[in-house]
Structures are given as structure tokens and as C-alpha cells.
Protein backbone atom coordinates (compact mmCIF):
# COMPACT_ATOMS: atom_id res chain seq x y z
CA UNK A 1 85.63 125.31 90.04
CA UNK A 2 85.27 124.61 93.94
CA UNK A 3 82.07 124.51 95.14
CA UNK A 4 83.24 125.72 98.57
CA UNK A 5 86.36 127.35 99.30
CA UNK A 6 88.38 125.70 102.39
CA UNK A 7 91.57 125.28 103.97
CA UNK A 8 91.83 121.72 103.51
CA UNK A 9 94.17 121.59 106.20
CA UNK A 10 92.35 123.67 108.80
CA UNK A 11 90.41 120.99 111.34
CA UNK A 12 88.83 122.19 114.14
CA UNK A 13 88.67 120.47 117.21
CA UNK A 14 85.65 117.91 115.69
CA UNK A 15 88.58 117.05 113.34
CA UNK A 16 87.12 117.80 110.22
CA UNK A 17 87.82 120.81 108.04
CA UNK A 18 85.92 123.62 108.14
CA UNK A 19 84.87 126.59 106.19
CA UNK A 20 82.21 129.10 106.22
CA UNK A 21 79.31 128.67 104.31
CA UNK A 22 79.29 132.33 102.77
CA UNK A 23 82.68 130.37 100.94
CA UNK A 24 80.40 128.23 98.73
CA UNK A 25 80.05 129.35 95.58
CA UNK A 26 76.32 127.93 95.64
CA UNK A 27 75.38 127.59 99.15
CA UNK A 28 71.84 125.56 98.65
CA UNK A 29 74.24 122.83 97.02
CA UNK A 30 76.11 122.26 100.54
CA UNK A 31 73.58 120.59 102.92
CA UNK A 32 74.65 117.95 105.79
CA UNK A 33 75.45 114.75 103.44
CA UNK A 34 76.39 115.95 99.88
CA UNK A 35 79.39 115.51 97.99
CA UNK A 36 81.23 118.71 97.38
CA UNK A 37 84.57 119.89 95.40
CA UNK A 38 85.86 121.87 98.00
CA UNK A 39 89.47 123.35 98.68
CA UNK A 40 90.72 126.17 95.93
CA UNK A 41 92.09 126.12 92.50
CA UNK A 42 95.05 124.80 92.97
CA UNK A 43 93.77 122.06 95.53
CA UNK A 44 90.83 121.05 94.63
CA UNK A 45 89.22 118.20 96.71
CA UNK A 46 85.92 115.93 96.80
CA UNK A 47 84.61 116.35 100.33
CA UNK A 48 81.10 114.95 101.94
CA UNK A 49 79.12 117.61 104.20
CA UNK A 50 79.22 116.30 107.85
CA UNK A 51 77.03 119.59 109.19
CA UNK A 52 76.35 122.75 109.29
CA UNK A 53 76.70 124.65 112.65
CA UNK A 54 75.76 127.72 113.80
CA UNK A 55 78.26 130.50 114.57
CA UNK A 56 78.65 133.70 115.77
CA UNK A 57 80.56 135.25 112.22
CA UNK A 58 78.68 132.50 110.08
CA UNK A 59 77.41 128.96 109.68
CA UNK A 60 80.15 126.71 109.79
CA UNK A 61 80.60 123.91 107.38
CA UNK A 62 82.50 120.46 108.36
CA UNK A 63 83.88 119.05 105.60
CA UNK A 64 84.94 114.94 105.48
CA UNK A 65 88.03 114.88 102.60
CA UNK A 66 87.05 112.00 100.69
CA UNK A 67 91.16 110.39 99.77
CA UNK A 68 92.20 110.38 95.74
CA UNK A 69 91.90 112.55 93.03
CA UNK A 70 89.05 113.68 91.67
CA UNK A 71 89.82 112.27 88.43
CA UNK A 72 89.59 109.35 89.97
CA UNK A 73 85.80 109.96 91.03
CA UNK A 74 85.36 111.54 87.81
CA UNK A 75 86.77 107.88 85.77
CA UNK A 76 84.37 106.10 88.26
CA UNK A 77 81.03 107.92 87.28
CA UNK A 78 81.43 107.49 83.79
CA UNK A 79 82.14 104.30 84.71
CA UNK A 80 78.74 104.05 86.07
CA UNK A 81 76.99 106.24 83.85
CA UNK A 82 78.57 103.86 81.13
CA UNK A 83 77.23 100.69 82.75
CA UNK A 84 73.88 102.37 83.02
């Protein structure tokens, strides 16, 4: 489950992706510094929100792609939850 549907190869000119916020599947979830699962299905990636931006069809979303898997993020926080 994506929290935020994106094309994770669509930058805009700020160079981050971007999606509409009327994507996210939860939109009180995606606020300017929170880690996300955004892409679709199929591509699924763990992004941090950069901003939010006003628009004329919609508040825009800039999305930072984090790099790896997110089984990778998902070994390191039971790592951490493990440790705790």
C-alpha cells in the first residue's frame, strides 16, 4: 500500500518528484518532512516530504526518493525496535 501515488520518475524543474496531494491515500500523513511509501504497486518507494506547494489544479507534493528497498528500511527498524 502507497501512501501517495507518484510517478517516481516525473521531476519537475525543483528536481524532485512530484504528485498531487489528492494522490495520497491519507493526506494528513504527508506534511513537509515525513517519510512516505510513495510510487504504485508495482514500484513502491520510501520518499521524505520536501513541501507542499500551492497550485492551480491542486497542492503539489515534492517528494525526495530515499535509495534502497524498502525492505531494507523495514530490516533496519526492527533492527531498532529490537535494540530498544
Amino acid at each position: 500500500i502507497v501512501d501517495i501515488a507518484a510517478d517516481l520518475n516525473a521531476e519537475d524543474q525543483t528536481g524532485y518528484v512530484w504528485a498531487f496531494l489528492d494522490e495520497a491515500r491519507d493526506p494528513s500523513i504527508v506534511t513537509p518532512g515525513a517519510l512516505v511509501i510513495a510510487g504504485d504497486e508495482d514500484a513502491p518507494a520510501v520518499a521524505v516530504v520536501v513541501d507542499l506547494v500551492p497550485h492551480p489544479n491542486g497542492t503539489i507534493v515534492h517528494l525526495d526518493v530515499l535509495p534502497g528497498a524498502i525492505d531494507e528500511y523495514l530490516a533496519l527498524a526492527r533492527r531498532v525496535d529490537a535494540a530498544a
